[in-house]
C-alpha atoms as a PDB file:
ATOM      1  CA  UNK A   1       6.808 -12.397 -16.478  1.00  0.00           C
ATOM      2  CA  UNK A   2       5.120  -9.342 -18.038  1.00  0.00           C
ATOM      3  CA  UNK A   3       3.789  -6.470 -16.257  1.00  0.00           C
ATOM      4  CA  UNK A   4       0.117  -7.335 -16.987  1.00  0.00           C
ATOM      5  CA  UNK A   5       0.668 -11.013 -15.307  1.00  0.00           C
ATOM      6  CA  UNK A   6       2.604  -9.573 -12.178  1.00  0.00           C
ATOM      7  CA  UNK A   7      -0.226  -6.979 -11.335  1.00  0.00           C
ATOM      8  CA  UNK A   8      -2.987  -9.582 -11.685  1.00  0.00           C
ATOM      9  CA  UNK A   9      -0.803 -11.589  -9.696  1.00  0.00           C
ATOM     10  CA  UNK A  10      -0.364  -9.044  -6.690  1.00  0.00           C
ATOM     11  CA  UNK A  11      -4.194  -8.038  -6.807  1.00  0.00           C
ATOM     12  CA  UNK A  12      -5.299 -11.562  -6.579  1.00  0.00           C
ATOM     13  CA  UNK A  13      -2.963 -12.483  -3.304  1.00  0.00           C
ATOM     14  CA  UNK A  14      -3.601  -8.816  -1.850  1.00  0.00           C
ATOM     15  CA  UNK A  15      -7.770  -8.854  -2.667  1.00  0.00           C
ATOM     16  CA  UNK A  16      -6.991  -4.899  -3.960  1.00  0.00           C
ATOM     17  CA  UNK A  17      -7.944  -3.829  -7.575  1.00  0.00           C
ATOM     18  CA  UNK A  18      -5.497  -4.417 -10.551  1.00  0.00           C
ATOM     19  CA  UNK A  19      -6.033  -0.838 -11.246  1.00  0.00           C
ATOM     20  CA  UNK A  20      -5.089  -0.083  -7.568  1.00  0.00           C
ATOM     21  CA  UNK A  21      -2.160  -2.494  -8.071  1.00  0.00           C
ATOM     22  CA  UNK A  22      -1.374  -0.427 -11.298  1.00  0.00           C
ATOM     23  CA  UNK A  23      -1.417   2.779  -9.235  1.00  0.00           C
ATOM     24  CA  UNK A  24       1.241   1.482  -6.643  1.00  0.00           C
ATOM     25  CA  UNK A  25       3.468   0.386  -9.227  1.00  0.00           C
ATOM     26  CA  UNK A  26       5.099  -3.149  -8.151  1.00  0.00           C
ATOM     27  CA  UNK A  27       7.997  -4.175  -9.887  1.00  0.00           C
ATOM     28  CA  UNK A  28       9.826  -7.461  -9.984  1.00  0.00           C
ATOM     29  CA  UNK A  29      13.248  -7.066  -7.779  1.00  0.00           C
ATOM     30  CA  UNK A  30      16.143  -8.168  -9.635  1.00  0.00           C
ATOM     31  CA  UNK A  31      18.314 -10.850  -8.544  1.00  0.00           C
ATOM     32  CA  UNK A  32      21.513  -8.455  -8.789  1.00  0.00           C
ATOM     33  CA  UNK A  33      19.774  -5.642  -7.074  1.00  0.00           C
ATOM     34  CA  UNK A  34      21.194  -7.044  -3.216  1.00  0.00           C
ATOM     35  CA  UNK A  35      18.223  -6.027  -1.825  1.00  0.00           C
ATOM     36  CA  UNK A  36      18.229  -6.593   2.131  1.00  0.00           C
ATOM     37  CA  UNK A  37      14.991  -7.063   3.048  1.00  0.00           C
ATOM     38  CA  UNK A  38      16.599  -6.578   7.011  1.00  0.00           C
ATOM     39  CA  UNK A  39      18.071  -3.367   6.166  1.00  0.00           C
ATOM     40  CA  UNK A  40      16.481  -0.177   7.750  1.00  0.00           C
ATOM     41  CA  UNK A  41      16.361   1.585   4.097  1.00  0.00           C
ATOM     42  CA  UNK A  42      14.812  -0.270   1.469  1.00  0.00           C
ATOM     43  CA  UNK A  43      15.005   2.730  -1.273  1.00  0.00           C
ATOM     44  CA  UNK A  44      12.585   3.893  -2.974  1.00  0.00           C
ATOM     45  CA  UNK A  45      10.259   0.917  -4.500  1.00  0.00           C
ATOM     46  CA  UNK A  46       9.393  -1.184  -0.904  1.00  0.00           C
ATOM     47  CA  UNK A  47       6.487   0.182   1.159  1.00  0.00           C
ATOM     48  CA  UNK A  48       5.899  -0.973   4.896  1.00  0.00           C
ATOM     49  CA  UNK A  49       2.136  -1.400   4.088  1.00  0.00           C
ATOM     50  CA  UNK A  50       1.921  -2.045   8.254  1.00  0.00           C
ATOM     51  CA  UNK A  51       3.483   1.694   8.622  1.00  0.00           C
ATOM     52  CA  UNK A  52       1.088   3.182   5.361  1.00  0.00           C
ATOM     53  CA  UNK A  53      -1.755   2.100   7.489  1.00  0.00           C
ATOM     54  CA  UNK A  54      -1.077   3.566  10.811  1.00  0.00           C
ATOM     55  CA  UNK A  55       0.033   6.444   9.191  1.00  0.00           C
ATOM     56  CA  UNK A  56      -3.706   6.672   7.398  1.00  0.00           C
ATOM     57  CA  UNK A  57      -5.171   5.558  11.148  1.00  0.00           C
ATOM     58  CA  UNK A  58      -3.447   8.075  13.017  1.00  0.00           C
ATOM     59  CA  UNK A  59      -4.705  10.654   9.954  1.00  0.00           C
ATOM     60  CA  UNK A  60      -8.154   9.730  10.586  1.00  0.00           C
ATOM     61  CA  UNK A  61      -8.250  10.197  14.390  1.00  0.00           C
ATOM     62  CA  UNK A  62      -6.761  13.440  14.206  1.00  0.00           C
ATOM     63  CA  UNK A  63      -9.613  14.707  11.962  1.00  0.00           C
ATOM     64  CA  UNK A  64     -11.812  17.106  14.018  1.00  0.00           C
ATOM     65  CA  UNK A  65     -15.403  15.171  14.366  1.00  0.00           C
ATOM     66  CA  UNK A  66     -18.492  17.141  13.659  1.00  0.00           C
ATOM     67  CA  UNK A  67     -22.093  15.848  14.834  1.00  0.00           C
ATOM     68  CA  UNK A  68     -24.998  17.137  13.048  1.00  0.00           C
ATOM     69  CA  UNK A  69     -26.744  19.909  14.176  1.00  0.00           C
ATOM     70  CA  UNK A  70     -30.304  20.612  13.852  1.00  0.00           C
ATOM     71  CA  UNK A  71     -31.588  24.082  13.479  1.00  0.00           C
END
């Protein structure tokens, strides 16, 4: 599998871009590799998408609001 095919692949069963699948940079996992996906560290190419988005949540709530003001 190329590249090309895998990041049409992910952006079709995800909804995102390709050029936002591009961006993120998935790779195919190797066979060899031993990767646990029960482990607690998954190095650097696995991304807890759950975690990403409570992390961006959390970033927007702790923005100060401001209401308009009129003058």
């Amino acid at each position: 599998m190329k590249q090309a095919d895998l990041d049409r692949a992910v952006a079709r069963a995800t909804g995102e871009t390709v050029s936002t699948i591009k961006r993120l940079g998935f790779l195919l996992a190797e066979p060899s590799d031993g990767l646990d996906p029960e482990a607690d560290e998954h190095g650097p190419y696995v991304i807890d998408w759950d975690e990403l988005e409570a992390q961006r949540h959390e970033a927007e709530t702790r923005r100060p609001r401001y209401e308009p003001a009129v003058a």
